[in-house]
C-alpha atoms as a PDB file:
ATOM      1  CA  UNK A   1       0.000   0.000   0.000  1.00  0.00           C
ATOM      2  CA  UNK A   2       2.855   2.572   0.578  1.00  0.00           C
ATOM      3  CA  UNK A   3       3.228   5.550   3.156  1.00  0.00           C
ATOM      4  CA  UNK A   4       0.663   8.448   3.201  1.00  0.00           C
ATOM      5  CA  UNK A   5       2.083  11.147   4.221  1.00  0.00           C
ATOM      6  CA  UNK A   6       0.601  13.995   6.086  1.00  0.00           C
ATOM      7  CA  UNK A   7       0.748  16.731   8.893  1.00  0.00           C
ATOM      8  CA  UNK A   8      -0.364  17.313  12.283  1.00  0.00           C
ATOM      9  CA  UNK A   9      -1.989  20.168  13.065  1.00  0.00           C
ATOM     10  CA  UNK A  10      -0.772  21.154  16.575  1.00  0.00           C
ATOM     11  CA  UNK A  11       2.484  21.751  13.813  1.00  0.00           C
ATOM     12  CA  UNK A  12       0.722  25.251  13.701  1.00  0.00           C
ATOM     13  CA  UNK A  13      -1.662  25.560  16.718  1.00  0.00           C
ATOM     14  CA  UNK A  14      -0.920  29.551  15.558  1.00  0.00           C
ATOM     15  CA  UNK A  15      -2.827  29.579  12.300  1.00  0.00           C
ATOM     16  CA  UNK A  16      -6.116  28.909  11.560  1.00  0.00           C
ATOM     17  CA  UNK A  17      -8.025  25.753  10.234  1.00  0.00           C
ATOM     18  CA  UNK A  18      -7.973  27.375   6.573  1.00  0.00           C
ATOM     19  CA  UNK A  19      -4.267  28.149   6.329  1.00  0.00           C
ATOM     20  CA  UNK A  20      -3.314  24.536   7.885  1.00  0.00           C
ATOM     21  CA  UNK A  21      -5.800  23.141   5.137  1.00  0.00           C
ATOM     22  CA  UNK A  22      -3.979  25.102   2.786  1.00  0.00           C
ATOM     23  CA  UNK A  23      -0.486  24.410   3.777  1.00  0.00           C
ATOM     24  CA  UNK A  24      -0.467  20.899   3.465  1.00  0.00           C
ATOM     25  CA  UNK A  25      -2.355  20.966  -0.097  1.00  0.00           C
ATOM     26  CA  UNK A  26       0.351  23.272  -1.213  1.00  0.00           C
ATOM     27  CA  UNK A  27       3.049  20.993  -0.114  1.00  0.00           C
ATOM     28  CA  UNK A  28       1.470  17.852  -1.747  1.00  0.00           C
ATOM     29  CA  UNK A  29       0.602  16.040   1.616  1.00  0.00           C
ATOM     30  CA  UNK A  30      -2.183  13.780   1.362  1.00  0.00           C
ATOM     31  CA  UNK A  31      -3.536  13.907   4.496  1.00  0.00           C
ATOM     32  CA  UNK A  32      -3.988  15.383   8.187  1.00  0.00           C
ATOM     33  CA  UNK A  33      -4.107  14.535  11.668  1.00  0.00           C
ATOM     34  CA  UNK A  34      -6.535  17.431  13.297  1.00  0.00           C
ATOM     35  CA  UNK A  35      -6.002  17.952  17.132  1.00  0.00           C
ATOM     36  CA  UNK A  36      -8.196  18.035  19.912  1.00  0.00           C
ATOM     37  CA  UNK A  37      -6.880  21.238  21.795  1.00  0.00           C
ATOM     38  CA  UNK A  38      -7.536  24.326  19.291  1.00  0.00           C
ATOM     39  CA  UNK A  39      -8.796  22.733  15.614  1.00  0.00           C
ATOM     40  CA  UNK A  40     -11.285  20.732  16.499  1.00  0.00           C
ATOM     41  CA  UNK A  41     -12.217  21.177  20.014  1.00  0.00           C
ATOM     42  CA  UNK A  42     -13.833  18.021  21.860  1.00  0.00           C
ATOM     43  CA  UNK A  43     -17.629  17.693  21.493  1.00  0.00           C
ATOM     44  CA  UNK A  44     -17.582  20.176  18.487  1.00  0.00           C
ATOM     45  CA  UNK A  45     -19.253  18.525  16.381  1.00  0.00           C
ATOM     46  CA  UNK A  46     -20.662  21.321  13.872  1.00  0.00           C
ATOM     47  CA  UNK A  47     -16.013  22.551  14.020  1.00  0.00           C
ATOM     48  CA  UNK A  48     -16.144  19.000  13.071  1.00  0.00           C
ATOM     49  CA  UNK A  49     -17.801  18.681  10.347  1.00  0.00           C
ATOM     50  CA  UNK A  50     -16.717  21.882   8.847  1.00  0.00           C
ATOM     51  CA  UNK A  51     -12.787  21.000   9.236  1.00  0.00           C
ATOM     52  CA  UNK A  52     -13.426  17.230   7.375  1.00  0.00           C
ATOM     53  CA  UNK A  53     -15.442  19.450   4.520  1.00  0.00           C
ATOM     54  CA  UNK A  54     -12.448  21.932   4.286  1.00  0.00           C
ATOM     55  CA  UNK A  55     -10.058  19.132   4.423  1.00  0.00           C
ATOM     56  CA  UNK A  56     -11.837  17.425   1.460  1.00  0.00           C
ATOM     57  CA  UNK A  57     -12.219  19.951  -0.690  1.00  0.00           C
ATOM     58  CA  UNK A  58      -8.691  20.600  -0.656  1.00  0.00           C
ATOM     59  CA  UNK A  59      -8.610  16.892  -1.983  1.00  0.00           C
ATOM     60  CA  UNK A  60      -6.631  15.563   1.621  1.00  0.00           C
ATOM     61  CA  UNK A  61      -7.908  13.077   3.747  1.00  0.00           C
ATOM     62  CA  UNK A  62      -8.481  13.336   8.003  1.00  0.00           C
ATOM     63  CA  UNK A  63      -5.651  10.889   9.276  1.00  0.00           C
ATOM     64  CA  UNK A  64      -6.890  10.785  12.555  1.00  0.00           C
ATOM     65  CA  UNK A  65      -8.469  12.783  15.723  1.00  0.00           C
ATOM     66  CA  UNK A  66      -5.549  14.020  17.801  1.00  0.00           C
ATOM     67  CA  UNK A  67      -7.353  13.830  20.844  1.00  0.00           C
ATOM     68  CA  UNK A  68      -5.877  14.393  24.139  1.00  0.00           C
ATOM     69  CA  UNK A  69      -7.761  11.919  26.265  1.00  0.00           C
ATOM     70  CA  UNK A  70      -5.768  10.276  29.060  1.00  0.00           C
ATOM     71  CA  UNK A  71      -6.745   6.370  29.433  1.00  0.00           C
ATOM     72  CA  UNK A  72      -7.137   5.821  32.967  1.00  0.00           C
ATOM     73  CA  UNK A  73      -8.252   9.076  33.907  1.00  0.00           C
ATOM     74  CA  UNK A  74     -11.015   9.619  31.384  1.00  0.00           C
ATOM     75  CA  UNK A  75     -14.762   9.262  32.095  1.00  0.00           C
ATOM     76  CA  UNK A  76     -17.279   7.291  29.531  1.00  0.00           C
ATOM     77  CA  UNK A  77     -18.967  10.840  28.843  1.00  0.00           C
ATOM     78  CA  UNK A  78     -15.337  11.828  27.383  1.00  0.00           C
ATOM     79  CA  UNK A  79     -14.934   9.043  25.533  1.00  0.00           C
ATOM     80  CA  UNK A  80     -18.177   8.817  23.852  1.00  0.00           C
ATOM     81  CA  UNK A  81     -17.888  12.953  23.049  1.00  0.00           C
ATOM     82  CA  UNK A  82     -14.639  11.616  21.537  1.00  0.00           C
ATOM     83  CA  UNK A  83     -15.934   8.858  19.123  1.00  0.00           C
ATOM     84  CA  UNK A  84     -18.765  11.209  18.362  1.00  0.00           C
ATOM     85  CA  UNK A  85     -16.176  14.209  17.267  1.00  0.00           C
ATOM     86  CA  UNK A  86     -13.891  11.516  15.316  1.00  0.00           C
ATOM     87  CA  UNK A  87     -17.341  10.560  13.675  1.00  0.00           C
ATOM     88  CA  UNK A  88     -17.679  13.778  12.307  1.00  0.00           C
ATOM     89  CA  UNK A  89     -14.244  14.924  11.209  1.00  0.00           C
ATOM     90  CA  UNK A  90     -13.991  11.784   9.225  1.00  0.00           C
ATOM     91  CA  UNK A  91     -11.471  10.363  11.346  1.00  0.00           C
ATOM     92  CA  UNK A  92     -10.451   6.545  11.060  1.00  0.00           C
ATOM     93  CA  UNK A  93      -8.953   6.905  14.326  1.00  0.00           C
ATOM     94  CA  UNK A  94      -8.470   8.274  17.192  1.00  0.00           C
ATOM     95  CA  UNK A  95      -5.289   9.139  19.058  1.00  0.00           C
ATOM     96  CA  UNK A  96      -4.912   8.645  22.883  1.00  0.00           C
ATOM     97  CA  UNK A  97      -2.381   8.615  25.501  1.00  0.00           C
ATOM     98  CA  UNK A  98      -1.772   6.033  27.975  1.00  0.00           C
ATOM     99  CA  UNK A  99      -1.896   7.547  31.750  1.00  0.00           C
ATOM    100  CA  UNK A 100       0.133  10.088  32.556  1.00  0.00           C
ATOM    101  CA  UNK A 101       2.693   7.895  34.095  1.00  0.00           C
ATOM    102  CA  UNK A 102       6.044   6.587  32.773  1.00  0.00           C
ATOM    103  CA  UNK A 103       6.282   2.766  32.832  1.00  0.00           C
ATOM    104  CA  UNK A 104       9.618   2.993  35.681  1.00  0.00           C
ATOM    105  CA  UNK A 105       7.294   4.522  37.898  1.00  0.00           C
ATOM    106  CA  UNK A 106       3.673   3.232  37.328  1.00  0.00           C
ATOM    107  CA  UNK A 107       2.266   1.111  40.185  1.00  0.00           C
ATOM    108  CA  UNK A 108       0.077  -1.781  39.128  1.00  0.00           C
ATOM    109  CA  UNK A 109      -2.728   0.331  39.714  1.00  0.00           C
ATOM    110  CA  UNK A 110      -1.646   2.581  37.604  1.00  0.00           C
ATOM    111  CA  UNK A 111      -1.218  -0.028  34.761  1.00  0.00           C
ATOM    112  CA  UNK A 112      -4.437  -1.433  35.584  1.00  0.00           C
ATOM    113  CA  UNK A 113      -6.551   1.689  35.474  1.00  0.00           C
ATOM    114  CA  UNK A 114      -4.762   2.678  31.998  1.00  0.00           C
ATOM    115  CA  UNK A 115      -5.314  -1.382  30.207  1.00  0.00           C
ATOM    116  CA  UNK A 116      -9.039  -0.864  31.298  1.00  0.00           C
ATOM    117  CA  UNK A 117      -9.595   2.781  30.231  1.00  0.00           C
ATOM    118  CA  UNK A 118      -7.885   1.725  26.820  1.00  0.00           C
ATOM    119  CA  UNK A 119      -9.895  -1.339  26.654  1.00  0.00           C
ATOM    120  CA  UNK A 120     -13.745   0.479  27.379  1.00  0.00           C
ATOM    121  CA  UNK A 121     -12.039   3.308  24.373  1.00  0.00           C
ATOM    122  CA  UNK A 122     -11.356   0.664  21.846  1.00  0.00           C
ATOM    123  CA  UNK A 123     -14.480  -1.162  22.724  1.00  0.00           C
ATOM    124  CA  UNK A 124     -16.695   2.207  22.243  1.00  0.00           C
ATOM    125  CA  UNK A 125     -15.095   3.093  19.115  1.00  0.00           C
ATOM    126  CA  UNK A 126     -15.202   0.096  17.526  1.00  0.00           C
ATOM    127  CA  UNK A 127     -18.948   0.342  17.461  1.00  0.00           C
ATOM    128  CA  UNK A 128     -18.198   3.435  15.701  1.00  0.00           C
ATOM    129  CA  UNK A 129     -15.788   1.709  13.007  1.00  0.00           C
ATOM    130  CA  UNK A 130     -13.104   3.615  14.293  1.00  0.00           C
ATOM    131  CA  UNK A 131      -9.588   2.651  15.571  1.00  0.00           C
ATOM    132  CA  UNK A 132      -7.788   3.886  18.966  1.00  0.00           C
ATOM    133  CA  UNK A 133      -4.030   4.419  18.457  1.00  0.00           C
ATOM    134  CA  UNK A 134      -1.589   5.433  21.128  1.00  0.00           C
ATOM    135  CA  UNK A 135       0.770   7.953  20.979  1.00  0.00           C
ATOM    136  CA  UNK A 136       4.654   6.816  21.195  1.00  0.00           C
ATOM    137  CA  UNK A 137       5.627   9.513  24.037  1.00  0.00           C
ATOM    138  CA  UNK A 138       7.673   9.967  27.182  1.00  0.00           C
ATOM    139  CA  UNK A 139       5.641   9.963  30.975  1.00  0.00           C
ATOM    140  CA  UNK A 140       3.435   7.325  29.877  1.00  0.00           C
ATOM    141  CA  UNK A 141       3.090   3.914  29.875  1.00  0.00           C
ATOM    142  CA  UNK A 142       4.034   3.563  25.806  1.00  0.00           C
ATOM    143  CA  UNK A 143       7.365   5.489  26.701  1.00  0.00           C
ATOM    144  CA  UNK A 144       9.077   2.158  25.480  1.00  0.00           C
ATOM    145  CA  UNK A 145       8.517  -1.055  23.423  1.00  0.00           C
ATOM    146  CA  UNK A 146       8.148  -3.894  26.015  1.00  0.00           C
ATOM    147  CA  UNK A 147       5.172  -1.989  28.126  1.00  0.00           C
ATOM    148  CA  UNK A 148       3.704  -0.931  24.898  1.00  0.00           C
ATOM    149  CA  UNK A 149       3.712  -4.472  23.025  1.00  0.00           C
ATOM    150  CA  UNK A 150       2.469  -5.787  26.883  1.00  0.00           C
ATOM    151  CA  UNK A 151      -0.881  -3.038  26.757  1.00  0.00           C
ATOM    152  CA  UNK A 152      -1.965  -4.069  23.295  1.00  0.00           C
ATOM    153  CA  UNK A 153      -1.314  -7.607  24.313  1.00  0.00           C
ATOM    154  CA  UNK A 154      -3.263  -7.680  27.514  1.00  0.00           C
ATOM    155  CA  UNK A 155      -6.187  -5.525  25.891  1.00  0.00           C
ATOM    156  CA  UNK A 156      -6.256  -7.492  23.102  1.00  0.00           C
ATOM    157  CA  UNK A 157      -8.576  -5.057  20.995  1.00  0.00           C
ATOM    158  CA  UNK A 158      -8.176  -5.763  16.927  1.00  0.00           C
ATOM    159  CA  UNK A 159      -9.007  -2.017  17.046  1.00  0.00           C
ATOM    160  CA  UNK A 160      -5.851  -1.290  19.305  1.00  0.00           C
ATOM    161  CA  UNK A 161      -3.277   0.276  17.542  1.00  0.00           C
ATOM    162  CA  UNK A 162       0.073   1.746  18.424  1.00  0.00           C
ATOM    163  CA  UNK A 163       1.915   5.213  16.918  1.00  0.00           C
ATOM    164  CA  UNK A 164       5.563   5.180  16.759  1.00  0.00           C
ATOM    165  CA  UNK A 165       8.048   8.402  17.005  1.00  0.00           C
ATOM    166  CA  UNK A 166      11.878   8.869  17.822  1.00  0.00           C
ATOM    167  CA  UNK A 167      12.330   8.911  21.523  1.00  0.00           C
ATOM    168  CA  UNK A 168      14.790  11.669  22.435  1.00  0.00           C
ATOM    169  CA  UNK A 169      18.377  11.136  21.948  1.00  0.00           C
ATOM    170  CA  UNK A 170      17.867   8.037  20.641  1.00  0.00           C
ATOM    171  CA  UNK A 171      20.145   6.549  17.847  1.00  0.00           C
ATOM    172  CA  UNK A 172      19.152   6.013  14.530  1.00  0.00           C
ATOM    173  CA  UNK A 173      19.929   1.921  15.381  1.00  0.00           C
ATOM    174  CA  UNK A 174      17.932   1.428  18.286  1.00  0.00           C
ATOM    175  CA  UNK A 175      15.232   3.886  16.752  1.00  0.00           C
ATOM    176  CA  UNK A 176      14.635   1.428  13.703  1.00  0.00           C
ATOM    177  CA  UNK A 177      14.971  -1.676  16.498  1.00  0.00           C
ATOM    178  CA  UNK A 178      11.915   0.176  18.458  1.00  0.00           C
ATOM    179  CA  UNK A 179      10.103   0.368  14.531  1.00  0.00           C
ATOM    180  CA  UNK A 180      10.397  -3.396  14.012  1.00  0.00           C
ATOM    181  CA  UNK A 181       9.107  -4.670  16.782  1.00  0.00           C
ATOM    182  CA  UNK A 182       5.672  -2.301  16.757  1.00  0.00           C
ATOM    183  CA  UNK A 183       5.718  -3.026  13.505  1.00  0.00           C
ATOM    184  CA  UNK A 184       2.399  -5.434  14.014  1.00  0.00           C
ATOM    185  CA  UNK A 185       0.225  -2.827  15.500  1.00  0.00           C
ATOM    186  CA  UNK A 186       1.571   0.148  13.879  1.00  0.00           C
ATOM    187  CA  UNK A 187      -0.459   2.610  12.510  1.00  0.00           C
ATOM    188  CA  UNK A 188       1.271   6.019  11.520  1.00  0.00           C
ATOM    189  CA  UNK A 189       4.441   7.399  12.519  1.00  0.00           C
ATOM    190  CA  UNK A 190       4.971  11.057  13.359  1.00  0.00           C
ATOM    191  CA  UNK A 191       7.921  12.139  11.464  1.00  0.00           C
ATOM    192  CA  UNK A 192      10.185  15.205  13.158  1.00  0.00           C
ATOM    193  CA  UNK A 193      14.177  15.371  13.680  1.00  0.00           C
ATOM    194  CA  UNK A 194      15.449  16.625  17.052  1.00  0.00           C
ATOM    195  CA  UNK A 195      18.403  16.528  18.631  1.00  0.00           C
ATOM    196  CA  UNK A 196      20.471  16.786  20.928  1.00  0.00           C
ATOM    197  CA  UNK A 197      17.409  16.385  23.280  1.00  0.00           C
ATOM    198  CA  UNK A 198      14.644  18.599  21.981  1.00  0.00           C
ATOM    199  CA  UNK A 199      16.225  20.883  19.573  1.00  0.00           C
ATOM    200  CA  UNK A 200      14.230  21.087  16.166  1.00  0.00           C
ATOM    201  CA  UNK A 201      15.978  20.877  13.285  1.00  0.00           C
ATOM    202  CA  UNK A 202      15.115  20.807   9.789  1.00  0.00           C
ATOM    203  CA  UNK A 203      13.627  17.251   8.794  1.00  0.00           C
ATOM    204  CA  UNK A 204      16.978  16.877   6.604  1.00  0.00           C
ATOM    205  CA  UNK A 205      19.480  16.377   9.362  1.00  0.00           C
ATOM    206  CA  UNK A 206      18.414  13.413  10.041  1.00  0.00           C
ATOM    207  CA  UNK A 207      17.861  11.836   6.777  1.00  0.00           C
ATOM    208  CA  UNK A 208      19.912   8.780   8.137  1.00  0.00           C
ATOM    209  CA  UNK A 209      17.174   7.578  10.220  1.00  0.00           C
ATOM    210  CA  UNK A 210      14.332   8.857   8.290  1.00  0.00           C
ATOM    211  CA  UNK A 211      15.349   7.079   4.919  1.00  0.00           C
ATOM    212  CA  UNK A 212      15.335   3.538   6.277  1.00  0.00           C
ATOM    213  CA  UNK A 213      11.884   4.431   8.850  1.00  0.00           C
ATOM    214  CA  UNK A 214      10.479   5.648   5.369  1.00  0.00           C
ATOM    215  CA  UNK A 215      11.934   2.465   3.096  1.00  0.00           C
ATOM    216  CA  UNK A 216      10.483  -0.218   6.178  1.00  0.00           C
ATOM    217  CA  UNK A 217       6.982   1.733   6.383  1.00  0.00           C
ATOM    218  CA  UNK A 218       6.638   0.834   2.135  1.00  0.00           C
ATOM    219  CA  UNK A 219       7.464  -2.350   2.576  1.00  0.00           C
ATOM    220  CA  UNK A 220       4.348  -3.393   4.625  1.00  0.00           C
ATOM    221  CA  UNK A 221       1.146  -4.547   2.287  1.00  0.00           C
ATOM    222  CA  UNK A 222      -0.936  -1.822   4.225  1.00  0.00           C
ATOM    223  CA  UNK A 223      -0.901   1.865   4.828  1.00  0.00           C
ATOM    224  CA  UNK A 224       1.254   3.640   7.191  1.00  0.00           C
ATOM    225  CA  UNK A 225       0.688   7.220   7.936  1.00  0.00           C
ATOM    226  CA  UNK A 226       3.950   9.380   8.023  1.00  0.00           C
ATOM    227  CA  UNK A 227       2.791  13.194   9.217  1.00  0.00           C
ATOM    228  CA  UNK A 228       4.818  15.685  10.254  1.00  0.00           C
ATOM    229  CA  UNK A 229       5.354  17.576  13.652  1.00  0.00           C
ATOM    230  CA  UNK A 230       7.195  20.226  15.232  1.00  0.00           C
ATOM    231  CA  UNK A 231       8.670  22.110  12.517  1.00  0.00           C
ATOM    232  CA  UNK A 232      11.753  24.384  13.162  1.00  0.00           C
ATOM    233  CA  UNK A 233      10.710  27.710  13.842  1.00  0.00           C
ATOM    234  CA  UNK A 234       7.183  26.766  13.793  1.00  0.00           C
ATOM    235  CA  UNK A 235       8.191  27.913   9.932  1.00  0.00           C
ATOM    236  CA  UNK A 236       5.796  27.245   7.361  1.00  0.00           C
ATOM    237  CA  UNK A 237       9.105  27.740   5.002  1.00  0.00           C
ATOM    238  CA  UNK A 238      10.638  25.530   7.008  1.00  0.00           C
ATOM    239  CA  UNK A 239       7.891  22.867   6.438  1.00  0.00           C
ATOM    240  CA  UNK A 240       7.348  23.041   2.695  1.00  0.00           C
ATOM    241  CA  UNK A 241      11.270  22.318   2.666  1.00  0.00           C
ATOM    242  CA  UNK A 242      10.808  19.277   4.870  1.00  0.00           C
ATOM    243  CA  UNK A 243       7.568  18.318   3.021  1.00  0.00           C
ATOM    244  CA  UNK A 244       9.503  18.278   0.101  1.00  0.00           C
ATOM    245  CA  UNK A 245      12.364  16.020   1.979  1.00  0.00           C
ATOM    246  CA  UNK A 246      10.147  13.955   3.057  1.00  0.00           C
ATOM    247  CA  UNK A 247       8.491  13.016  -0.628  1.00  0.00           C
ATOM    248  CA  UNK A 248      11.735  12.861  -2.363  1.00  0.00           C
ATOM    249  CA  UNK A 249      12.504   9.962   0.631  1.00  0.00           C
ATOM    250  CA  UNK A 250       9.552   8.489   0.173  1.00  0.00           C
END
């Protein structure tokens, strides 16, 4: 199927819905991930449906619904305002983040609350058609491979899905390791090059790493979102220039 690649929109939480739109058409991305905090707030469902019409007359598709729904500390009212939102933007999925707890320091409660508030999401959307994906990140319990592989394990949802990004001041090595083995349950991977630590630099600088993520992602039979996040600068320049990396990779 190939990579589809895209843009998140908390890229340029500055600008409005309209310019993003227009920004990634412009830069020949096929698709966008709209987030939850300024887009396309929560339970706005008329924003909604207004964004997926904007987004399809610009001939790109919605990627997801970047929500910002914590599993373990989220209520069922939240979660079905959620799947109701995705439902109008479009969205095949939904993004969510699991706890708000790293795995080195997450009791078993912790863990437990988070499996079952992921489980009750999937469950919910699925009725829906849509898929839950988590997001990759740092202070939660997907901040590495082995407790993320264990959640989508233990929930067991076919509607459970997993994001991957580059953990800081990781090497391009282990970084591709990490790739391989969510490879299963992978669903899009947010494409951005830091380093050292959290310094953003243009998506170029690391063309080592994101050459082989790019040439792995084709090789599956399926579609794997590649969008791209934190731009230097917050520069739209700066983005057509990796949009145009990023395509010439691909």
């Amino acid at each position: 199927m190939g990579v589809r690649t895209g843009l998140v929109s908390v890229t340029f939480r500055q600008l409005p819905v309209d310019e993003v739109v227009e920004l990634a058409a412009k830069s020949g991305l096929a698709a966008i991930e709209w987030g939850g905090d300024v887009h396309v707030p929560l339970g706005n469902l008329v924003t909604a449906k207004r964004v997926r019409n904007l987004t399809e007359v610009h001939g790109l598709q919605v990627a997801a619904y970047g929500s910002y729904l914590r599993a373990g500390n989220v209520d069922r009212e939240e979660m079905r305002s959620a799947v109701a939102t995705a439902a109008a933007l479009g969205a095949p999925r939904i993004r969510v983040w699991a706890g708000n707890v790293g795995t080195a320091e997450a009791g078993v409660g912790d863990r437990m609350a988070v499996t079952r508030g992921l489980g009750e999401l999937a469950d919910m959307a699925a009725g829906a058609g849509i898929e839950i994906a988590m997001e990759f990140h740092r202070n939660t319990l997907t901040d590495e491979v082995d407790s993320t592989i264990t959640l989508l394990l233990d929930i067991g949802a076919p509607n459970l899905k997993t994001y991957w990004q580059p953990p800081v001041d990781l090497d391009d090595a282990q970084c591709l390791q990490q790739l391989e083995s969510l490879m299963p349950w992978l669903s899009t991977v947010h494409v951005f090059s830091w380093w050292p630590s959290n310094n953003r630099l243009p998506l170029a600088a690391r063309e080592s790493l994101w050459r082989p993520v790019l040439e792995r992602l084709a090789a599956e039979p399926r579609e794997i979102n590649a969008l791209l996040e934190f731009v230097a600068d917050d520069s739209p320049e700066q983005f057509t220039k990796d949009a145009a990396d990023l395509h010439s990779w691909v």
